[in-house]
Protein backbone atom coordinates (compact mmCIF):
# COMPACT_ATOMS: atom_id res chain seq x y z
CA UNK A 1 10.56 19.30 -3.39
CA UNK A 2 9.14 22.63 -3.58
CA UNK A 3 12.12 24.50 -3.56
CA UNK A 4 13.95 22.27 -6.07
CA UNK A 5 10.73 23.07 -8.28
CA UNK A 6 11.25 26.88 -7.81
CA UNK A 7 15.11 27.06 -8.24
CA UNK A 8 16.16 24.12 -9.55
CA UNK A 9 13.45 22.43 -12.07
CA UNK A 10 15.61 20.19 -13.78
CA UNK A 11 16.46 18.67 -10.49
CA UNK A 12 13.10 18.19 -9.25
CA UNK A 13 12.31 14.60 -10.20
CA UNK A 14 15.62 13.64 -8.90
CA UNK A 15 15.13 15.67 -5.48
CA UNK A 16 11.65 14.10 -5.52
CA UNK A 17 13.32 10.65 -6.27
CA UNK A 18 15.27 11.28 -2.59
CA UNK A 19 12.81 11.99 -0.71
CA UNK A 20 10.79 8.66 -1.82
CA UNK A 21 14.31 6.94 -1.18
CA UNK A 22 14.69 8.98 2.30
CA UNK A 23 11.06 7.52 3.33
CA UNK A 24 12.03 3.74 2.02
CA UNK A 25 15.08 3.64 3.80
CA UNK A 26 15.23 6.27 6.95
CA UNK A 27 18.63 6.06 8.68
CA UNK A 28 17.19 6.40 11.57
CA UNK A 29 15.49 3.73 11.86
CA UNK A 30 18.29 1.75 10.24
CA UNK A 31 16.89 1.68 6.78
CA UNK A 32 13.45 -0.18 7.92
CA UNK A 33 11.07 2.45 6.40
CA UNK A 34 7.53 2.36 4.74
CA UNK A 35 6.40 0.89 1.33
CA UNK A 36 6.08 4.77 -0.25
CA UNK A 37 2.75 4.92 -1.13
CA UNK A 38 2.12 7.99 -0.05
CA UNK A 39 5.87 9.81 -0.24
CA UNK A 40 5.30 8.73 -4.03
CA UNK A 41 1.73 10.31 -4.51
CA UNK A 42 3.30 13.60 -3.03
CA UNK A 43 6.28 13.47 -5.56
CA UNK A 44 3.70 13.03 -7.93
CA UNK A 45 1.80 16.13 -6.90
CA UNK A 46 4.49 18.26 -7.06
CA UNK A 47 6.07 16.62 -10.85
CA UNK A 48 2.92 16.32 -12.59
CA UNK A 49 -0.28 17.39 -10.81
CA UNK A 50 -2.18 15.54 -13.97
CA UNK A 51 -0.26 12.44 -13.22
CA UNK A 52 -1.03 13.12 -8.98
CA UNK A 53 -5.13 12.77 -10.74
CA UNK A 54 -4.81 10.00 -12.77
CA UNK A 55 -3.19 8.02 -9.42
CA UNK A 56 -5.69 8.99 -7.03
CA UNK A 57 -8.29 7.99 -9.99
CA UNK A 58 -6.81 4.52 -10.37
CA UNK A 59 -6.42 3.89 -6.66
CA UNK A 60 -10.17 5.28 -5.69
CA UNK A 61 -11.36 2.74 -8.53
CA UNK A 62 -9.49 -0.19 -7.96
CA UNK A 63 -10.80 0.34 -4.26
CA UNK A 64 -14.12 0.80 -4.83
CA UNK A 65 -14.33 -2.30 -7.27
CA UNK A 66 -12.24 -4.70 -5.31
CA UNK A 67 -11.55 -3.47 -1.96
CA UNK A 68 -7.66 -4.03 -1.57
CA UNK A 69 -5.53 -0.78 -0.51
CA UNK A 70 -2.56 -2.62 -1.84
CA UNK A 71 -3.85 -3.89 -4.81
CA UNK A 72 -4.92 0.01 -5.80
CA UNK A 73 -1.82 1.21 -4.42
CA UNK A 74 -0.15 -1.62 -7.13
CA UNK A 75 -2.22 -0.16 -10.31
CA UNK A 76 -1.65 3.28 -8.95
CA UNK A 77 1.76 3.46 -9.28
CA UNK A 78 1.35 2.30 -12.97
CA UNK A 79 -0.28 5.34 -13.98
CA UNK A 80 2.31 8.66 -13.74
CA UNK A 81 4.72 6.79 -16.21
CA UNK A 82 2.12 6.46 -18.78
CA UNK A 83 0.73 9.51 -18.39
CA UNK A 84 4.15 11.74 -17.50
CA UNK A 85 5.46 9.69 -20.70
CA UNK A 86 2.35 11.18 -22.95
CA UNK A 87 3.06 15.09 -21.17
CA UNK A 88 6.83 14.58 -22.75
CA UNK A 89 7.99 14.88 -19.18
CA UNK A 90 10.81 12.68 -19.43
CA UNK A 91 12.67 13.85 -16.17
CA UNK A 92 9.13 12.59 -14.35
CA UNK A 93 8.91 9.33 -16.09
CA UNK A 94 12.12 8.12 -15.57
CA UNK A 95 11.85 9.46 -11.56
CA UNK A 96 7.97 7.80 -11.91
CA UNK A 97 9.07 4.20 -13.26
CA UNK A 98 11.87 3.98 -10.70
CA UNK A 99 9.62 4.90 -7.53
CA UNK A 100 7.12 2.20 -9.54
CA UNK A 101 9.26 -0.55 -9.08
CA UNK A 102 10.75 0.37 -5.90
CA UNK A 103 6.59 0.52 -4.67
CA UNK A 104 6.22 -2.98 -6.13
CA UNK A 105 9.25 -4.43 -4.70
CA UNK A 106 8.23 -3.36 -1.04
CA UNK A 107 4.58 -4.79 -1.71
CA UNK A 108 6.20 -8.10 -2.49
CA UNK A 109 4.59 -9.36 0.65
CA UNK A 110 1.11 -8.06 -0.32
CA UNK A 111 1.08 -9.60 -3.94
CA UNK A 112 2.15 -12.61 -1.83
CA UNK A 113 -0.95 -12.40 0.20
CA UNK A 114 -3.34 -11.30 -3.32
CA UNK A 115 -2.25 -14.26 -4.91
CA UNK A 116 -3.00 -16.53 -2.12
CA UNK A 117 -6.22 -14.84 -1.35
CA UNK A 118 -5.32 -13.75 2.31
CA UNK A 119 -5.35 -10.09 2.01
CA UNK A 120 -7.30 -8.08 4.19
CA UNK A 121 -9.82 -6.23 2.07
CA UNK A 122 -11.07 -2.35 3.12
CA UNK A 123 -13.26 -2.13 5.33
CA UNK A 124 -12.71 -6.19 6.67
CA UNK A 125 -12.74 -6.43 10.38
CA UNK A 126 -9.17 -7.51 11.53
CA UNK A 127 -9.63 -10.69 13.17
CA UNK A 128 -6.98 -10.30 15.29
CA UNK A 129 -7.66 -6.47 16.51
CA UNK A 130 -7.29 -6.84 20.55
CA UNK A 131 -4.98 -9.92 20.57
CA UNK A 132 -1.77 -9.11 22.45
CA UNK A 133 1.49 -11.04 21.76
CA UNK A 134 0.26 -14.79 23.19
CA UNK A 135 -1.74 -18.02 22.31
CA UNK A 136 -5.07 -16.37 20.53
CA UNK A 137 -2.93 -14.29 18.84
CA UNK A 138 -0.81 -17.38 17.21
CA UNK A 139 -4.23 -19.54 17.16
CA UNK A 140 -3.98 -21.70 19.29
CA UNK A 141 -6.28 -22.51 22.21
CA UNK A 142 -5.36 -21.51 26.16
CA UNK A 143 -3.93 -24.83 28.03
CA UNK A 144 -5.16 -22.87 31.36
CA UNK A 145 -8.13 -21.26 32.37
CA UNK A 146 -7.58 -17.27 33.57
CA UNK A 147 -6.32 -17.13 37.06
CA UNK A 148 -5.07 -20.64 37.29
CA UNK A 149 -1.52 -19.59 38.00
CA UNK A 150 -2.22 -16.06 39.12
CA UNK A 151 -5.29 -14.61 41.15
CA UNK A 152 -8.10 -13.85 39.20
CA UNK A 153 -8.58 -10.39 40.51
CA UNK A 154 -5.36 -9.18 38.48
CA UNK A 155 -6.16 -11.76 35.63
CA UNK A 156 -8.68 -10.36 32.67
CA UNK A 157 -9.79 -12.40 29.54
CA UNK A 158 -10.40 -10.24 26.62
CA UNK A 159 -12.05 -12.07 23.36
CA UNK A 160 -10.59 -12.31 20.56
CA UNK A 161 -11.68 -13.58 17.29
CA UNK A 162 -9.03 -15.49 15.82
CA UNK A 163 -10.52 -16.64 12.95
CA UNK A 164 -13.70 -16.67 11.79
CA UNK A 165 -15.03 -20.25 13.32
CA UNK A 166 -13.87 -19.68 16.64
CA UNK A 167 -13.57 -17.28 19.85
CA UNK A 168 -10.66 -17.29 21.21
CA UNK A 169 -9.05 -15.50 24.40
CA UNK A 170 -6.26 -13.91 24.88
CA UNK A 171 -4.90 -13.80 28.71
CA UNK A 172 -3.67 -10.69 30.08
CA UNK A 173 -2.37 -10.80 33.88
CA UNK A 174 -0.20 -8.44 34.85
């Protein structure tokens, strides 16, 4: 990004536009990347370091008055087009509107969750932290006490809160 900035400037937004692409869909890992929070701030930073304030702005607001990450992430993204568009840095808007939608389409899940109230908020405990793949995780009670199958000196029950009106444990033998 930095080098297309130095030798290239009118290819900048579209070199930035790449890398936010390269971070969505890594070949690597067989185009299962991120959401590109983060790849898109840094684009930002290097296009438009006005725009790069006015997003970390929006998102430390929107967290501080109603605790969602995605939800500031979402109204964000919404600021470098409007204010790249009133800089007359068309090359940036048009890069800034596409990473928008491409941020909004990978948090598809999380306005999902927003709109059904089941988002974890910052700073929420996760209420499954501790829970390995296996009946607390999914909810569900144990159907047999630790060590019923296996001895009970290799047999450990670790709590874990499931949901908020009951304790749950999750069974880890090895």
């Amino acid at each position: 990004m930095w080098l297309a900035l130095a030798y290239a400037p009118g290819l900048s937004a579209l070199v930035g536009v790449a890398a936010f692409l390269g971070h969505l869909y890594p070949v690597w890992l067989k185009f299962k990347g991120g959401k590109g929070v983060a790849t898109y701030i840094g684009v930002m930073l290097a296009l438009s370091p006005v725009a790069f304030a006015g997003v970390a702005l929006a998102w430390l607001l929107v967290a501080r008055l109603f605790r969602y990450s995605s939800l500031a992430a979402l109204v964000a993204v919404l600021v470098p087009p409007v204010v790249t568009a009133l800089l007359g840095r068309t090359d940036a808007v048009a890069a800034s509107v596409v990473m928008a939608a491409l941020v909004w389409f990978k948090h598809s899940a999380n306005i999902a969750r927003l709109r059904a109230g089941t988002e974890p908020r910052i700073g929420a405990k996760n209420r499954t932290r501790g829970c390995g793949p296996g009946p607390a995780s999914a909810g569900m009670t144990l159907s047999r006490p630790c060590g019923a199958a296996e001895p009970a000196s290799i047999c450990v029950q670790v709590p874990c809160v499931v949901d908020r009106s009951s304790l749950h444990y999750d069974i880890g033998c090895n």
